[in-house]
Protein backbone atom coordinates (compact mmCIF):
# COMPACT_ATOMS: atom_id res chain seq x y z
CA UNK A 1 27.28 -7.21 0.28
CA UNK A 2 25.06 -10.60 -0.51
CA UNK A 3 25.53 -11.69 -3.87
CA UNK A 4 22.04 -13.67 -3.98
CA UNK A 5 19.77 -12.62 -6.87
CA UNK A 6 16.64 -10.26 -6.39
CA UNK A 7 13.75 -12.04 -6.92
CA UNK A 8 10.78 -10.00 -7.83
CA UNK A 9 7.32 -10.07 -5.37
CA UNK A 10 5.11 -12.27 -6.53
CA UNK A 11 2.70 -12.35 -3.31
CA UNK A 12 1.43 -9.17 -1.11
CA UNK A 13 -0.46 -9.05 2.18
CA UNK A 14 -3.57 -7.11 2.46
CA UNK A 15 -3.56 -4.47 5.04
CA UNK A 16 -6.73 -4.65 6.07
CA UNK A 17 -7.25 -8.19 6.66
CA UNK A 18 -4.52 -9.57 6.58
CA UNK A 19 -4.89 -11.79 3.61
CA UNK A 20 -2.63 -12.87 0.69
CA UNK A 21 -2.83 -11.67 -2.69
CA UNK A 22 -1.09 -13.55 -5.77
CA UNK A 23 -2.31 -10.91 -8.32
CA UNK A 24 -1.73 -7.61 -8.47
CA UNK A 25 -4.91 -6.97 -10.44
CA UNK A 26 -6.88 -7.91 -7.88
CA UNK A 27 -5.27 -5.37 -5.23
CA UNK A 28 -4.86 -1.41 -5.06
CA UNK A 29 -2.39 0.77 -3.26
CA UNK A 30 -4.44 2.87 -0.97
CA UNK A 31 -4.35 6.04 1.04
CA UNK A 32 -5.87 9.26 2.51
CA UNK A 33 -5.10 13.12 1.97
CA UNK A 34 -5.26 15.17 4.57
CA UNK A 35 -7.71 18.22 4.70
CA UNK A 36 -3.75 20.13 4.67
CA UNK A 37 -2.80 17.65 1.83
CA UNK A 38 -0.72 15.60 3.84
CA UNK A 39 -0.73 11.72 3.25
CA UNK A 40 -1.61 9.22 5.60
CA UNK A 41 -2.64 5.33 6.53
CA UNK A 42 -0.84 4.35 2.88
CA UNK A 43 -2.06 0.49 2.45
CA UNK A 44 -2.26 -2.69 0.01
CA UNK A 45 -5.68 -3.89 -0.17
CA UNK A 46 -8.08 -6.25 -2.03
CA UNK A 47 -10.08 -5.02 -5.18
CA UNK A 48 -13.66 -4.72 -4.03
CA UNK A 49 -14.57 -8.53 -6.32
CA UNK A 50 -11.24 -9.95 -4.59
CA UNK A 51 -11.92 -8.94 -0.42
CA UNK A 52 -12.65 -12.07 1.75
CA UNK A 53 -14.46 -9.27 4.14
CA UNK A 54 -18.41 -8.85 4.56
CA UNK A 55 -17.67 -4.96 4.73
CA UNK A 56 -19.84 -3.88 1.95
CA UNK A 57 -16.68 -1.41 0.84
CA UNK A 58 -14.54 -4.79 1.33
CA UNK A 59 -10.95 -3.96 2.36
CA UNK A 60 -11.09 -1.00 1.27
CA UNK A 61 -11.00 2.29 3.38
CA UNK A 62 -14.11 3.35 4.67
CA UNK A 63 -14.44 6.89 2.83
CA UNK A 64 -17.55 8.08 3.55
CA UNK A 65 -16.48 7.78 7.35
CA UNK A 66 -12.71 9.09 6.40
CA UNK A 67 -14.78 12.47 4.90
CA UNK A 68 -16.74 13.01 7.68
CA UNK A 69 -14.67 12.18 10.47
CA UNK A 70 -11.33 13.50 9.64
CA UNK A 71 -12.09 15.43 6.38
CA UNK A 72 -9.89 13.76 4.49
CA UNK A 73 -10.22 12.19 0.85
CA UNK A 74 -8.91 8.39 0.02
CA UNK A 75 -7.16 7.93 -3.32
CA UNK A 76 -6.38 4.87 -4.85
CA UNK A 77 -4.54 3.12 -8.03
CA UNK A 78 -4.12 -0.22 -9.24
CA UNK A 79 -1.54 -2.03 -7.66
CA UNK A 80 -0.05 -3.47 -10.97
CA UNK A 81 0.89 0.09 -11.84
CA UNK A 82 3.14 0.17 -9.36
CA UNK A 83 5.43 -2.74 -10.65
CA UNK A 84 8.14 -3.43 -13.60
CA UNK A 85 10.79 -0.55 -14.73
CA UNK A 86 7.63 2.38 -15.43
CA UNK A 87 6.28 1.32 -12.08
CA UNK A 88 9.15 1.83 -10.03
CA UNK A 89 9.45 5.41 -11.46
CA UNK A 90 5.66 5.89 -10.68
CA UNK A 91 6.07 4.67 -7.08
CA UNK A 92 9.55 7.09 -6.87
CA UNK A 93 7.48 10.01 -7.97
CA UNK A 94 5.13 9.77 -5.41
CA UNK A 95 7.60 10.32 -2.47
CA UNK A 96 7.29 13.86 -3.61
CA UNK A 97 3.75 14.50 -2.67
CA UNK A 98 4.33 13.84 1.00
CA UNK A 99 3.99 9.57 1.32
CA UNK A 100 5.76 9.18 4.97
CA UNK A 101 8.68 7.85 4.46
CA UNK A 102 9.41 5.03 6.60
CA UNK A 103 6.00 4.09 4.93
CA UNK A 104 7.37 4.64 1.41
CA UNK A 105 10.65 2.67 1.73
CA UNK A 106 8.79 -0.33 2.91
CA UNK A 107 6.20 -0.18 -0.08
CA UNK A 108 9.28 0.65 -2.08
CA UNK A 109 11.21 -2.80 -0.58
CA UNK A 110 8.32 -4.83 -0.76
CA UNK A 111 7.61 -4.18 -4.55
CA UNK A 112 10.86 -4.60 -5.22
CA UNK A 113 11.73 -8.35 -3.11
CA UNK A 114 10.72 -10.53 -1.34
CA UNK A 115 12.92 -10.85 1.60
CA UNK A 116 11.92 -7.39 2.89
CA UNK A 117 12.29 -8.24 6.71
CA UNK A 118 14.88 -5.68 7.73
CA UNK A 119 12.75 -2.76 6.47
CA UNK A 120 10.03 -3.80 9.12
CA UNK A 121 11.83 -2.94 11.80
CA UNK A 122 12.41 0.84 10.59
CA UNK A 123 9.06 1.39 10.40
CA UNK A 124 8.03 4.46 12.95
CA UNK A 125 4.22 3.74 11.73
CA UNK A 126 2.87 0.66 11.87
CA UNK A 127 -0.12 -0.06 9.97
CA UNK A 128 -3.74 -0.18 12.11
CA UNK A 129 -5.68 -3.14 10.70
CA UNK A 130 -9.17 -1.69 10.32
C-alpha cells in the first residue's frame, strides 16, 4: 500500500472537447435517462459561458436531438456539487439510480485524485467525444 498523500482534483477534462477545466463552477456532470430509466453517456462538460465550442448548446449534450432520436431525457448538476465530504455522499447516492459502473468508479476516482490512471483501463465504456 503507497503511503503518498491524496491530493484532491484540482483540474478536469471536458468530455466533449476535450478541454481543461480549473473550476468546477464552470463545468456540469452530465448524462441521459433512458426512455426505461436507465443511465447512459455520463460526462464532465463546460458550462454553456465556459465551452470553447461554436455548438450553440456548447459542450453540452445535444437534447433536443437526444429526445427525438433515442427518447431519452439529459439531466445535469453542477459539478462543484459533486466535491468535498457532502459531495462525495451525493456522487455515492447516485450509483443507486443505475450510473454504469465502470463509469461511476472512474467519476468517483477522478473527483477524488489526481493520479487516476489505473481506473482507465477498467473502463468497459469509453466515452464517444461528440
Amino acid at each position: 500500500m503507497s503511503s503518498e498523500a491524496v491530493v484532491a482534483t484540482t483540474t478536469w477534462y471536458c468530455d466533449t472537447c476535450g478541454g481543461e477545466i480549473t473550476n468546477p463552477e464552470q463545468a456540469f456532470l452530465q448524462w441521459i435517462v433512458g426512455k426505461d430509466n436507465s443511465v447512459r453517456d455520463i460526462r464532465i462538460v463546460h458550462e454553456l459561458s465556459s465551452t470553447p465550442t461554436k455548438k450553440p448548446f456548447g459542450c453540452f449534450i445535444d437534447e433536443e436531438r437526444e429526445r427525438q432520436q433515442n427518447g431519452g431525457r439529459v439531466q445535469d448538476y453542477g459539478l462543484e456539487a459533486y466535491l468535498g465530504s457532502d459531495g462525495l455522499m451525493y456522487l455515492l447516492s447516485m450509483s443507486e439510480i443505475g450510473f454504469p459502473q465502470s463509469r461511476y468508479m472512474s467519476l468517483f476516482a477522478g473527483f477524488m485524485c489526481r493520479d487516476t490512471k489505473r481506473f482507465e483501463s477498467t473502463l468497459a465504456e469509453p466515452l464517444q467525444r461528440v
